[in-house]
N, C-alpha and C. Protein backbone atom coordinates (compact mmCIF):
# COMPACT_ATOMS: atom_id res chain seq x y z
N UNK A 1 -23.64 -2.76 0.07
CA UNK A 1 -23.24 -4.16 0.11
C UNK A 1 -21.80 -4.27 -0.35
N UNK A 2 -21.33 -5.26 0.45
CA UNK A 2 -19.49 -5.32 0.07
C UNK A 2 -19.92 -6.41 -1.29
N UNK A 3 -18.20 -5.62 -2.33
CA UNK A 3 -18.34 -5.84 -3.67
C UNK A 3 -17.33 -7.09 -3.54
N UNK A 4 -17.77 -8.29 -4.07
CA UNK A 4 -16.95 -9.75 -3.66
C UNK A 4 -15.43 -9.27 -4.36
N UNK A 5 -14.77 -9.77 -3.50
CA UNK A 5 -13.13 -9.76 -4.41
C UNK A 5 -13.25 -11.01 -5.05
N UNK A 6 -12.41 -10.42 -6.18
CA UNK A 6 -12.22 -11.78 -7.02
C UNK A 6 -11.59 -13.31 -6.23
N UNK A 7 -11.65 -14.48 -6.90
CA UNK A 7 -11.50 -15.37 -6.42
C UNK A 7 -9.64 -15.59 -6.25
N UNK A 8 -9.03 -14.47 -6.89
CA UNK A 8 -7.59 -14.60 -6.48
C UNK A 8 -7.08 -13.79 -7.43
N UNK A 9 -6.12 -13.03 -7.16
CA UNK A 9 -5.61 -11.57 -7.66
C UNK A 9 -4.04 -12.36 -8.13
N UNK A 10 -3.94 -11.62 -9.09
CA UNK A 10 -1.95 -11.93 -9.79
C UNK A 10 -1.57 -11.98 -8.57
N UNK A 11 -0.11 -12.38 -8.72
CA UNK A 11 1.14 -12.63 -7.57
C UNK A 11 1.27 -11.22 -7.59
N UNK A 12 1.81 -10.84 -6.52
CA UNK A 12 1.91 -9.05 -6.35
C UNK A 12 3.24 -9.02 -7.58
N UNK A 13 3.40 -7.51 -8.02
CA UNK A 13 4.38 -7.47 -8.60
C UNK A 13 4.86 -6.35 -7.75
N UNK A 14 5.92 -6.05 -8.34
CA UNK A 14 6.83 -5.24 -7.68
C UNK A 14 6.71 -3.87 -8.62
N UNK A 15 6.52 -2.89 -7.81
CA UNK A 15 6.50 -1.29 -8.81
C UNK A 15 7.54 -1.20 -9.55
N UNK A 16 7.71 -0.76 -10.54
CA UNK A 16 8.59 -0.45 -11.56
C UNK A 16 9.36 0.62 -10.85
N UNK A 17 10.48 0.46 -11.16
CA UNK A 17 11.77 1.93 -10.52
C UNK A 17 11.35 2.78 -11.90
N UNK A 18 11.85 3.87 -11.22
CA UNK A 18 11.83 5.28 -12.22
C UNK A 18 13.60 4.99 -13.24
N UNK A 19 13.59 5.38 -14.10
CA UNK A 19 14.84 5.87 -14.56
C UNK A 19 16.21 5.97 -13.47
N UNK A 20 16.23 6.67 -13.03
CA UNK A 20 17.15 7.03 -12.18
C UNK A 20 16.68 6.04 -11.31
N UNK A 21 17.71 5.49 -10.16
CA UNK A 21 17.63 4.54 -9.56
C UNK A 21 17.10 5.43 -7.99
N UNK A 22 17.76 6.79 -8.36
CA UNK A 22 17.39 7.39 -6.61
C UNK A 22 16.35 8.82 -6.99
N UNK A 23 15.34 8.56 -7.93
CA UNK A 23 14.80 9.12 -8.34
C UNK A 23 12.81 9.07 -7.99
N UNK A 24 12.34 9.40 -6.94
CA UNK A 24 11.07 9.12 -6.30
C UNK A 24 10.20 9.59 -7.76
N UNK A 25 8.91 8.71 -7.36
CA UNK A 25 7.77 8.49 -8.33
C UNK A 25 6.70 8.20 -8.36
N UNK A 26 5.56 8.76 -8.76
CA UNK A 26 3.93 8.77 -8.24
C UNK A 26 3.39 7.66 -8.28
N UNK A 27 2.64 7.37 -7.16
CA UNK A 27 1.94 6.39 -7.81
C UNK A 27 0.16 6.88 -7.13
N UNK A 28 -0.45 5.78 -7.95
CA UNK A 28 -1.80 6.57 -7.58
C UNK A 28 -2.79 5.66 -6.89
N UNK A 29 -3.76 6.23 -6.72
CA UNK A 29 -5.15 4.94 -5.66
C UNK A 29 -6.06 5.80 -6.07
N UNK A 30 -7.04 4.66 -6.06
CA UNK A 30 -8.61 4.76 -6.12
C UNK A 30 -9.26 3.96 -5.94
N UNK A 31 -10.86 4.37 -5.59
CA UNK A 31 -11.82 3.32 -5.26
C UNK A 31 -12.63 2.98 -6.61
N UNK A 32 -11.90 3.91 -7.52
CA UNK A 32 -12.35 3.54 -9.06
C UNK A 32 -11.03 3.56 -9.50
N UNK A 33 -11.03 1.98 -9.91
CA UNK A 33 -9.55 1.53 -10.85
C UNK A 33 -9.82 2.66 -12.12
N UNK A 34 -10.71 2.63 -13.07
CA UNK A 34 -11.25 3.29 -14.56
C UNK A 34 -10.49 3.82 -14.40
N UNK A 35 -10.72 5.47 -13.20
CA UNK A 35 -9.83 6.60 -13.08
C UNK A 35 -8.77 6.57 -12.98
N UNK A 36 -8.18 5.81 -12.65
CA UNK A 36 -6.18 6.00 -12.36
C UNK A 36 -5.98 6.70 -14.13
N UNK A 37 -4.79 6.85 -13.90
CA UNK A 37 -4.03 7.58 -14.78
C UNK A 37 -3.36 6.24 -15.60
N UNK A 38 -3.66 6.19 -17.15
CA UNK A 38 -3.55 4.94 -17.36
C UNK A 38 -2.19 4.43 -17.53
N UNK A 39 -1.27 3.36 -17.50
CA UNK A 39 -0.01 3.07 -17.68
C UNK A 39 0.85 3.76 -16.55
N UNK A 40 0.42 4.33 -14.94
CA UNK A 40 0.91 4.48 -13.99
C UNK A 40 0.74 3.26 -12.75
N UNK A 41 1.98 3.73 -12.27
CA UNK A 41 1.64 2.45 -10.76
C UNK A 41 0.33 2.92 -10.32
N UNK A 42 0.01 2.01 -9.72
CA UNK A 42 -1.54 1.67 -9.49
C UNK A 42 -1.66 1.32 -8.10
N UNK A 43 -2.65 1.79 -7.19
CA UNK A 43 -2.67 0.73 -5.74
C UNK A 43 -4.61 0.58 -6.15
N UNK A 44 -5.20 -0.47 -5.54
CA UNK A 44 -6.26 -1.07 -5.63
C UNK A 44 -6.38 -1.94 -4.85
N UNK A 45 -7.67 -2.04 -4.33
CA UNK A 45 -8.47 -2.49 -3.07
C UNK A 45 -8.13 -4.07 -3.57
N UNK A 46 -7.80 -5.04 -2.91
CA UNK A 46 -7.76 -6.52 -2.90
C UNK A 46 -9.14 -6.78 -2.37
N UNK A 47 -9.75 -6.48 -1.58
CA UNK A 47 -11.01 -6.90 -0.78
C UNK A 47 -11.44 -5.69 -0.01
N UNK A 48 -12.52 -5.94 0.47
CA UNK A 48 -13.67 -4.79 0.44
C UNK A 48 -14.83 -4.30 0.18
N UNK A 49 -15.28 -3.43 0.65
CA UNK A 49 -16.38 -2.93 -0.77
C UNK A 49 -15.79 -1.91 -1.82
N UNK A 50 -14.73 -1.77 -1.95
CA UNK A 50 -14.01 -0.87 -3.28
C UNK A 50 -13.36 -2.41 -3.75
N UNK A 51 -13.16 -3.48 -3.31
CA UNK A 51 -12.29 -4.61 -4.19
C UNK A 51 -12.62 -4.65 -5.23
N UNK A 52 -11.35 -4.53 -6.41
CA UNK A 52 -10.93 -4.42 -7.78
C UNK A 52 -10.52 -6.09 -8.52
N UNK A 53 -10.52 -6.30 -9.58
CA UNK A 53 -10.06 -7.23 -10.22
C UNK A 53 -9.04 -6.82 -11.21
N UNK A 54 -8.27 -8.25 -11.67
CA UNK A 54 -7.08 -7.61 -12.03
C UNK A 54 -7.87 -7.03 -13.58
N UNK A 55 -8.46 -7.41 -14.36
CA UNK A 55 -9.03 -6.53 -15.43
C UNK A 55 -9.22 -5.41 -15.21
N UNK A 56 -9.49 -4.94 -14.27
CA UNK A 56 -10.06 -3.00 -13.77
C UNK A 56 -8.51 -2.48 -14.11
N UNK A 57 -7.22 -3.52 -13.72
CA UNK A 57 -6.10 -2.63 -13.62
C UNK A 57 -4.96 -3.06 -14.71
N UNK A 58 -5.74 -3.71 -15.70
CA UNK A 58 -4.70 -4.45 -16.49
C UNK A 58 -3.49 -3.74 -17.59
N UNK A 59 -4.34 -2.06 -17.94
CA UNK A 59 -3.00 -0.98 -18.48
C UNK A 59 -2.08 -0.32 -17.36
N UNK A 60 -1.84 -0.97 -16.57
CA UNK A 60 -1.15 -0.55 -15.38
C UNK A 60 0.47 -1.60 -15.73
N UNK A 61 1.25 -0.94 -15.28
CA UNK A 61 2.70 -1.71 -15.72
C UNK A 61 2.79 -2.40 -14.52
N UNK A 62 2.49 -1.72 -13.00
CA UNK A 62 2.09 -2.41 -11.85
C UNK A 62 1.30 -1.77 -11.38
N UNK A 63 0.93 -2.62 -10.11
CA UNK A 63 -0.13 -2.73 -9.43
C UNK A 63 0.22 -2.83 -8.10
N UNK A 64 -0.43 -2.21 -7.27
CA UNK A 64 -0.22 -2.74 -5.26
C UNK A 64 -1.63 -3.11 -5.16
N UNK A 65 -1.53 -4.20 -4.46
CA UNK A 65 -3.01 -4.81 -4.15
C UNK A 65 -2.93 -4.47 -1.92
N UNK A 66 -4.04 -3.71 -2.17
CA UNK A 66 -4.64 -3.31 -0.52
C UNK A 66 -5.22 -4.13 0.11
N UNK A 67 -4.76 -4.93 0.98
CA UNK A 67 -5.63 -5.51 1.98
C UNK A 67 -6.70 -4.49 2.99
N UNK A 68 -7.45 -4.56 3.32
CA UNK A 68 -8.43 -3.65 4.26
C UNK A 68 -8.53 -4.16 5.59
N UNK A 69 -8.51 -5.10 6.02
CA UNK A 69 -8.81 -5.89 7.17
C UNK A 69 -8.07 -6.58 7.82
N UNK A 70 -6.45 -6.76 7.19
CA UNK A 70 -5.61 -8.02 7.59
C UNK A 70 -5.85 -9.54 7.23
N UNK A 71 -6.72 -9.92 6.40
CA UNK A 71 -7.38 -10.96 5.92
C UNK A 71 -6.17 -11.21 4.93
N UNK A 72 -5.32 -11.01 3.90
CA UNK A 72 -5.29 -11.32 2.62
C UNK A 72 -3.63 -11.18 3.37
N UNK A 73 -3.04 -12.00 3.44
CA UNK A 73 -1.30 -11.93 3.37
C UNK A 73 -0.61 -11.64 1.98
N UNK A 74 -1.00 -12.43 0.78
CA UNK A 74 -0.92 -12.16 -0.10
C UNK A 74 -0.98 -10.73 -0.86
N UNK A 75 -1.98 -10.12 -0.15
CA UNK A 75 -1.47 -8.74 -0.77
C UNK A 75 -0.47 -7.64 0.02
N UNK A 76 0.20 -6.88 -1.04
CA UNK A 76 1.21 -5.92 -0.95
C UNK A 76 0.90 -4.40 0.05
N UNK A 77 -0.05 -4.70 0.67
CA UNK A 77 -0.27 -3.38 1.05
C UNK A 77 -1.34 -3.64 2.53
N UNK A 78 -1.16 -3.11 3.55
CA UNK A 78 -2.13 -2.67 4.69
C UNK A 78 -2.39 -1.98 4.95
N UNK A 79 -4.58 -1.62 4.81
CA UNK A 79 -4.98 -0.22 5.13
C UNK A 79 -4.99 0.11 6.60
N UNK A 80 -4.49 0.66 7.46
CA UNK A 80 -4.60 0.77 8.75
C UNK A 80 -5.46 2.18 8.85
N UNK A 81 -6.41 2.19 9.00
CA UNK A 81 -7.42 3.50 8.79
C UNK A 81 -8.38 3.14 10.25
N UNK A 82 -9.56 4.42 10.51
CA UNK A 82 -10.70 3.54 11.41
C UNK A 82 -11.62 3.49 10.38
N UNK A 83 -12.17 1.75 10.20
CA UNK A 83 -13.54 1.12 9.86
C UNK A 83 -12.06 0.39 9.10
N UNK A 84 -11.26 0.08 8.92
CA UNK A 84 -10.06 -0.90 8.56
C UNK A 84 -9.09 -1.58 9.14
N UNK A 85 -8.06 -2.07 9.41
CA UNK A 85 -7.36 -2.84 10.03
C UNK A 85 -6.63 -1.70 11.17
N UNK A 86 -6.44 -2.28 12.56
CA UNK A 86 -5.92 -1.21 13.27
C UNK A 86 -4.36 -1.00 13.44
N UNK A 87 -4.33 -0.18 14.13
CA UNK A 87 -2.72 -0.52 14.54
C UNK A 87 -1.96 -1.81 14.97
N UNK A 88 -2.72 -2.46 16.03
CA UNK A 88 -2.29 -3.46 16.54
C UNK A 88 -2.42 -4.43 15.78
N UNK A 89 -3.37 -4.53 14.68
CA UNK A 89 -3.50 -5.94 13.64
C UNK A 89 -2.10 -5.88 12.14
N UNK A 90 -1.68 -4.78 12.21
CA UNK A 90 -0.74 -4.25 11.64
C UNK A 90 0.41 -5.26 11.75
N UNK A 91 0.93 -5.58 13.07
CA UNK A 91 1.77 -6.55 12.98
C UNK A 91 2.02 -8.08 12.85
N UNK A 92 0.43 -8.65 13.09
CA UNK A 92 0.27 -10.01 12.68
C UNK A 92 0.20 -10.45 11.10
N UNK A 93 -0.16 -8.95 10.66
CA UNK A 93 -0.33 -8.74 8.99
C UNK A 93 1.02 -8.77 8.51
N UNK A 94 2.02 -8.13 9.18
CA UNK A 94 3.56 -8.09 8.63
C UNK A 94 3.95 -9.47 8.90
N UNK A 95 3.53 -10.25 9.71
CA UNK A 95 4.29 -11.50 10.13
C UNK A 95 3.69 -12.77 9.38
N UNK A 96 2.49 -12.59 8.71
CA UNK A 96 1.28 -13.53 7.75
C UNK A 96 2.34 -12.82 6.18
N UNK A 97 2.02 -11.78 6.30
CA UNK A 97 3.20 -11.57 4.61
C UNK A 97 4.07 -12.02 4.45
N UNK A 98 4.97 -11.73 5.29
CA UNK A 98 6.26 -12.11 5.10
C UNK A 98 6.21 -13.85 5.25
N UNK A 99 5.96 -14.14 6.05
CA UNK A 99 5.54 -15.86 6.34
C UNK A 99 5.59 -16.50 4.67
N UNK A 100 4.56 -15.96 4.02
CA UNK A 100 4.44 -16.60 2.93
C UNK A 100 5.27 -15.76 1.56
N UNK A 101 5.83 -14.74 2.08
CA UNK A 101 6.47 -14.45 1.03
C UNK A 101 7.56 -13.24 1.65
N UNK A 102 8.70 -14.10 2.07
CA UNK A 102 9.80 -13.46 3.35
C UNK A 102 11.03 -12.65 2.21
N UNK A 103 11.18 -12.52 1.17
CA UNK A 103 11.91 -11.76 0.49
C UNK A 103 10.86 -10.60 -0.23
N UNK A 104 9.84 -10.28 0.12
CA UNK A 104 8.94 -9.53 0.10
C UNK A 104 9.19 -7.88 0.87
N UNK A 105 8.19 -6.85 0.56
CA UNK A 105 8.43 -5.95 1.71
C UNK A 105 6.89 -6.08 2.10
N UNK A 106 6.46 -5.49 3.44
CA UNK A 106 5.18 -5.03 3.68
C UNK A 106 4.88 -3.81 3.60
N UNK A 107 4.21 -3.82 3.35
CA UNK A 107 3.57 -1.68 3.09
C UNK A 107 2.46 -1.82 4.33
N UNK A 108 2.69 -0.77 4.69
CA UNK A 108 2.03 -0.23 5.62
C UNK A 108 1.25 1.38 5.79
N UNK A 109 -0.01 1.02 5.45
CA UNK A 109 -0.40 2.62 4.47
C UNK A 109 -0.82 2.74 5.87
N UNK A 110 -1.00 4.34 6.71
CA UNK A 110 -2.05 4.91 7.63
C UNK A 110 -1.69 6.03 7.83
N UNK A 111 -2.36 6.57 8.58
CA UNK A 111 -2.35 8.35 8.70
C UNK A 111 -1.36 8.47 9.78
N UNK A 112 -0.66 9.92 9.33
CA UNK A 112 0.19 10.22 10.45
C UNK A 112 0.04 10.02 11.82
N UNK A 113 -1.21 10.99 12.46
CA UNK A 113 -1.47 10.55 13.66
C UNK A 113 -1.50 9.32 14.18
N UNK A 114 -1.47 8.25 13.18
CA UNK A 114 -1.87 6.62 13.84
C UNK A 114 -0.20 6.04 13.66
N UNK A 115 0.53 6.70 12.83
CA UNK A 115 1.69 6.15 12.63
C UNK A 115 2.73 5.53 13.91
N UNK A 116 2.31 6.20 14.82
CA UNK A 116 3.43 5.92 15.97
C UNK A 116 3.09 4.67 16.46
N UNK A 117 1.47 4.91 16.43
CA UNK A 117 1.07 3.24 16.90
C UNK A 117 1.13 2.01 16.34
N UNK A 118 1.25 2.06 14.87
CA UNK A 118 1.65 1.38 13.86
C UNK A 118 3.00 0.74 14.46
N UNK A 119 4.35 1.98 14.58
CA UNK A 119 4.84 1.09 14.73
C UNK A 119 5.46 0.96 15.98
N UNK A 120 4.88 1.41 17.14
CA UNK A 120 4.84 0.77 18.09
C UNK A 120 4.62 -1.03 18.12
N UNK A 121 3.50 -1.33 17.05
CA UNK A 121 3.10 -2.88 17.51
C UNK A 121 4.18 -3.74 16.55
N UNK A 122 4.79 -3.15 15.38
CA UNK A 122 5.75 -3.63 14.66
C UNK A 122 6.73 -3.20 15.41
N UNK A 123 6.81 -3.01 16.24
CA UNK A 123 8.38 -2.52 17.08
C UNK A 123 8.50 -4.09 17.60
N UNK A 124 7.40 -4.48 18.01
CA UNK A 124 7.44 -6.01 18.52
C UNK A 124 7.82 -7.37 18.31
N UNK A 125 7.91 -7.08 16.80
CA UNK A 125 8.56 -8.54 15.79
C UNK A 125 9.56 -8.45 15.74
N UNK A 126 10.26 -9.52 14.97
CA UNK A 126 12.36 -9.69 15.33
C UNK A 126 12.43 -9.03 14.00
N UNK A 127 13.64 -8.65 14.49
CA UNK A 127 14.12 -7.14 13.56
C UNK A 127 14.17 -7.32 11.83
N UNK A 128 14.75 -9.08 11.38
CA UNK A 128 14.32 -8.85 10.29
C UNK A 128 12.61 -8.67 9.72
N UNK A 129 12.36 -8.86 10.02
CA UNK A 129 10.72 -8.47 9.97
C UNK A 129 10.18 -7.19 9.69
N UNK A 130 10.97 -6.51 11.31
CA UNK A 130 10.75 -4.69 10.97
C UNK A 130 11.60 -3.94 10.01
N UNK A 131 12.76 -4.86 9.12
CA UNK A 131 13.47 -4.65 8.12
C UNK A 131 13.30 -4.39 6.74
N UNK A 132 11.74 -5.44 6.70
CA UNK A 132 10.84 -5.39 5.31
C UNK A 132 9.59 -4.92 5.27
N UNK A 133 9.76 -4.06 6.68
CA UNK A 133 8.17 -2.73 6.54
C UNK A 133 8.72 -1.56 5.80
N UNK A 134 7.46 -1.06 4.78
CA UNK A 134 8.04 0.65 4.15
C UNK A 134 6.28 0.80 4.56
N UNK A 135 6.80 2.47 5.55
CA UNK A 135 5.47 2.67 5.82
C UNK A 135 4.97 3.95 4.50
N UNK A 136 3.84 3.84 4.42
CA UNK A 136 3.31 4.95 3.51
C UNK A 136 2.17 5.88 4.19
N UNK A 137 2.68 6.72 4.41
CA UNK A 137 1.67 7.93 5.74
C UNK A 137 1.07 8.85 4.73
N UNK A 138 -0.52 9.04 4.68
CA UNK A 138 -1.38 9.98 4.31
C UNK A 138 -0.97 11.07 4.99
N UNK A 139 -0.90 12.13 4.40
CA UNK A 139 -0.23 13.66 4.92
C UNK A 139 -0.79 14.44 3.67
N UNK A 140 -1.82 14.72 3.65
CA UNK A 140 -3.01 15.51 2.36
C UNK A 140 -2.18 16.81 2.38
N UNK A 141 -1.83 17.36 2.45
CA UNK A 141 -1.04 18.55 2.06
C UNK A 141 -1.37 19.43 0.80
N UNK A 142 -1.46 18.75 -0.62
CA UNK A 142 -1.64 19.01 -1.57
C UNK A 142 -0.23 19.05 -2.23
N UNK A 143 0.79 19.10 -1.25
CA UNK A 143 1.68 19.80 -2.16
C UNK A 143 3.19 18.07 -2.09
N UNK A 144 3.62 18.12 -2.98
CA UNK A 144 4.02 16.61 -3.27
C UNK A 144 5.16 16.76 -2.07
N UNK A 145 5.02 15.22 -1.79
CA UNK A 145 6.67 15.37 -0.64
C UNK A 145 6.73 13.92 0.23
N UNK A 146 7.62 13.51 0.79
CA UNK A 146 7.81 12.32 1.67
C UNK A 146 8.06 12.49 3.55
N UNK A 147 7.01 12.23 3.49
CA UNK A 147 7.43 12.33 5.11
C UNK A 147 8.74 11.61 5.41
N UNK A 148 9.44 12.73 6.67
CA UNK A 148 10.87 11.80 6.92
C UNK A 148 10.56 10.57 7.69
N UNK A 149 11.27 9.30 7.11
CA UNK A 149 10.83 7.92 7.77
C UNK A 149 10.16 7.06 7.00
N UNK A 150 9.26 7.81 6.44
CA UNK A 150 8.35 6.86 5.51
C UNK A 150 9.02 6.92 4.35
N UNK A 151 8.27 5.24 3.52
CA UNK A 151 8.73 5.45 1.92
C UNK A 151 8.28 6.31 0.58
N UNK A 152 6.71 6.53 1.41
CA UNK A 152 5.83 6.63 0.11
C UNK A 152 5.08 7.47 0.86
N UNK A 153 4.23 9.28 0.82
CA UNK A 153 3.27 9.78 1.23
C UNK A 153 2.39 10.03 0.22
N UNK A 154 0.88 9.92 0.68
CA UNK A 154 -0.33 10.35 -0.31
C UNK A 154 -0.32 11.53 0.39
N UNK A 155 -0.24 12.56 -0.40
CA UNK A 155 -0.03 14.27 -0.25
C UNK A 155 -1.53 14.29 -1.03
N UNK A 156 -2.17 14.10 -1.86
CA UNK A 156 -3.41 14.26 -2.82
C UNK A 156 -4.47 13.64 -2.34
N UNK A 157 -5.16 14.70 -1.84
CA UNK A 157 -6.84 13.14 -1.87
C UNK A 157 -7.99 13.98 -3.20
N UNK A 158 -7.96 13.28 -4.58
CA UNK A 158 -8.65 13.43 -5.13
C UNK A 158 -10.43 13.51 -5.31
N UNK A 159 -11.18 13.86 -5.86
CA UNK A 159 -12.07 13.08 -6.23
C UNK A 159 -12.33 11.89 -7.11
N UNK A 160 -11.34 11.83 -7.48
CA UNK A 160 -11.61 10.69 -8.14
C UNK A 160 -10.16 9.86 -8.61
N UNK A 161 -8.68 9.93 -7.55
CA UNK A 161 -7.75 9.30 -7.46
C UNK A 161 -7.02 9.95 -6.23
N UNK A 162 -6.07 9.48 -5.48
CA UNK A 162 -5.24 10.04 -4.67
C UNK A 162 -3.98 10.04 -5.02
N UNK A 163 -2.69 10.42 -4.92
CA UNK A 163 -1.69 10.67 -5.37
C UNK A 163 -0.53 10.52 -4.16
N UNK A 164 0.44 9.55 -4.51
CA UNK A 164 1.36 9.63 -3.43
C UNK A 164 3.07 9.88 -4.18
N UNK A 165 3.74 9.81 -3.39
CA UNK A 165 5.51 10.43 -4.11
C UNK A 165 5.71 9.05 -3.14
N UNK A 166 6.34 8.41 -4.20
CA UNK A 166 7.47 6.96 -2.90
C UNK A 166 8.99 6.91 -3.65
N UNK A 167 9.32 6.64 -2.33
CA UNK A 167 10.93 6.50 -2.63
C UNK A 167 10.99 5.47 -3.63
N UNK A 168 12.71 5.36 -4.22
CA UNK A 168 12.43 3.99 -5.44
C UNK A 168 12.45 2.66 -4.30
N UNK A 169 12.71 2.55 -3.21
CA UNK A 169 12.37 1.60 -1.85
C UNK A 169 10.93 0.93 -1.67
N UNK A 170 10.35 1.63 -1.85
CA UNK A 170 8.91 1.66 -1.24
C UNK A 170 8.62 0.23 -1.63
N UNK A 171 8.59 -0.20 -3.06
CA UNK A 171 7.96 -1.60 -3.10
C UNK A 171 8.81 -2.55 -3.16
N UNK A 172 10.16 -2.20 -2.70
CA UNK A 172 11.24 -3.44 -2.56
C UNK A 172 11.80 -3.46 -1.87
């Protein structure tokens, strides 16, 4: 059974920069907030059946809140996965974010292979638009690194967190 999202999540915040201003920095996901690594950036399900509340993530300095479906403009992040939002819903989701919050960026999480189609359908909106996408491409590797193009890759799929490297860009 899907786990209700709360009745409304903080205003997104923006990830904290590292020290160095051109200096990339982990951040982590799970379908169990508990597990993150405590006092690290954080990504967490907005809605779903993994949807988190902001108490699950409150020793977190920030937070990315995941939309799953394209439902939630308000949140900082789109899962484009299959049994989640597709490629093509990808860009009505960038154009609902930004709409309500146009000095914003959109994140755009999905797997390499789907990436082209991603942004194939964001190739479609007026350019400032495709200006405030940072895509974040799953590329399990194990071994830490940024795909060229993207802001942010999850190189880690844990058991019990995933692990990505993002540029200091990624959430601004």
């Amino acid at each position: 059974a899907a786990v209700a999202r709360p009745a409304a999540h903080p205003a997104p915040r923006k990830v904290a920069q590292p020290t160095g201003p051109t200096k990339p920095y982990l951040v982590y996901d799970s379908v169990t907030p508990s597990s993150l690594p405590s006092g690290q950036p954080a990504a967490v399900y907005a809605d779903g059946a993994y949807a988190a509340s902001s108490s699950q993530v409150a020793g977190h300095h920030s937070v990315l809140w995941i939309d799953t479906n394209g439902s939630d403009p308000n949140a900082n992040v789109l899962d484009v996965e299959p049994g989640d939002a597709t490629p093509a819903g990808a860009a009505t989701w960038v154009a609902a974010h930004l709409a309500k919050q146009p000095h914003s960026v959109a994140i755009v999480y999905t797997m390499r292979s789907d990436w082209s189609a991603v942004q194939d359908a964001i190739g479609g909106l007026p350019s400032w638009e495709q200006g405030h996408v940072r895509y974040w491409i799953a590329d399990p590797t194990g071994v830490p690194h940024v795909v060229p193009g993207s802001a942010a890759t999850q190189w880690y799929w844990g058991s019990s967190f995933d692990e990505s490297t993002a540029n200091p860009n990624f959430a601004q």
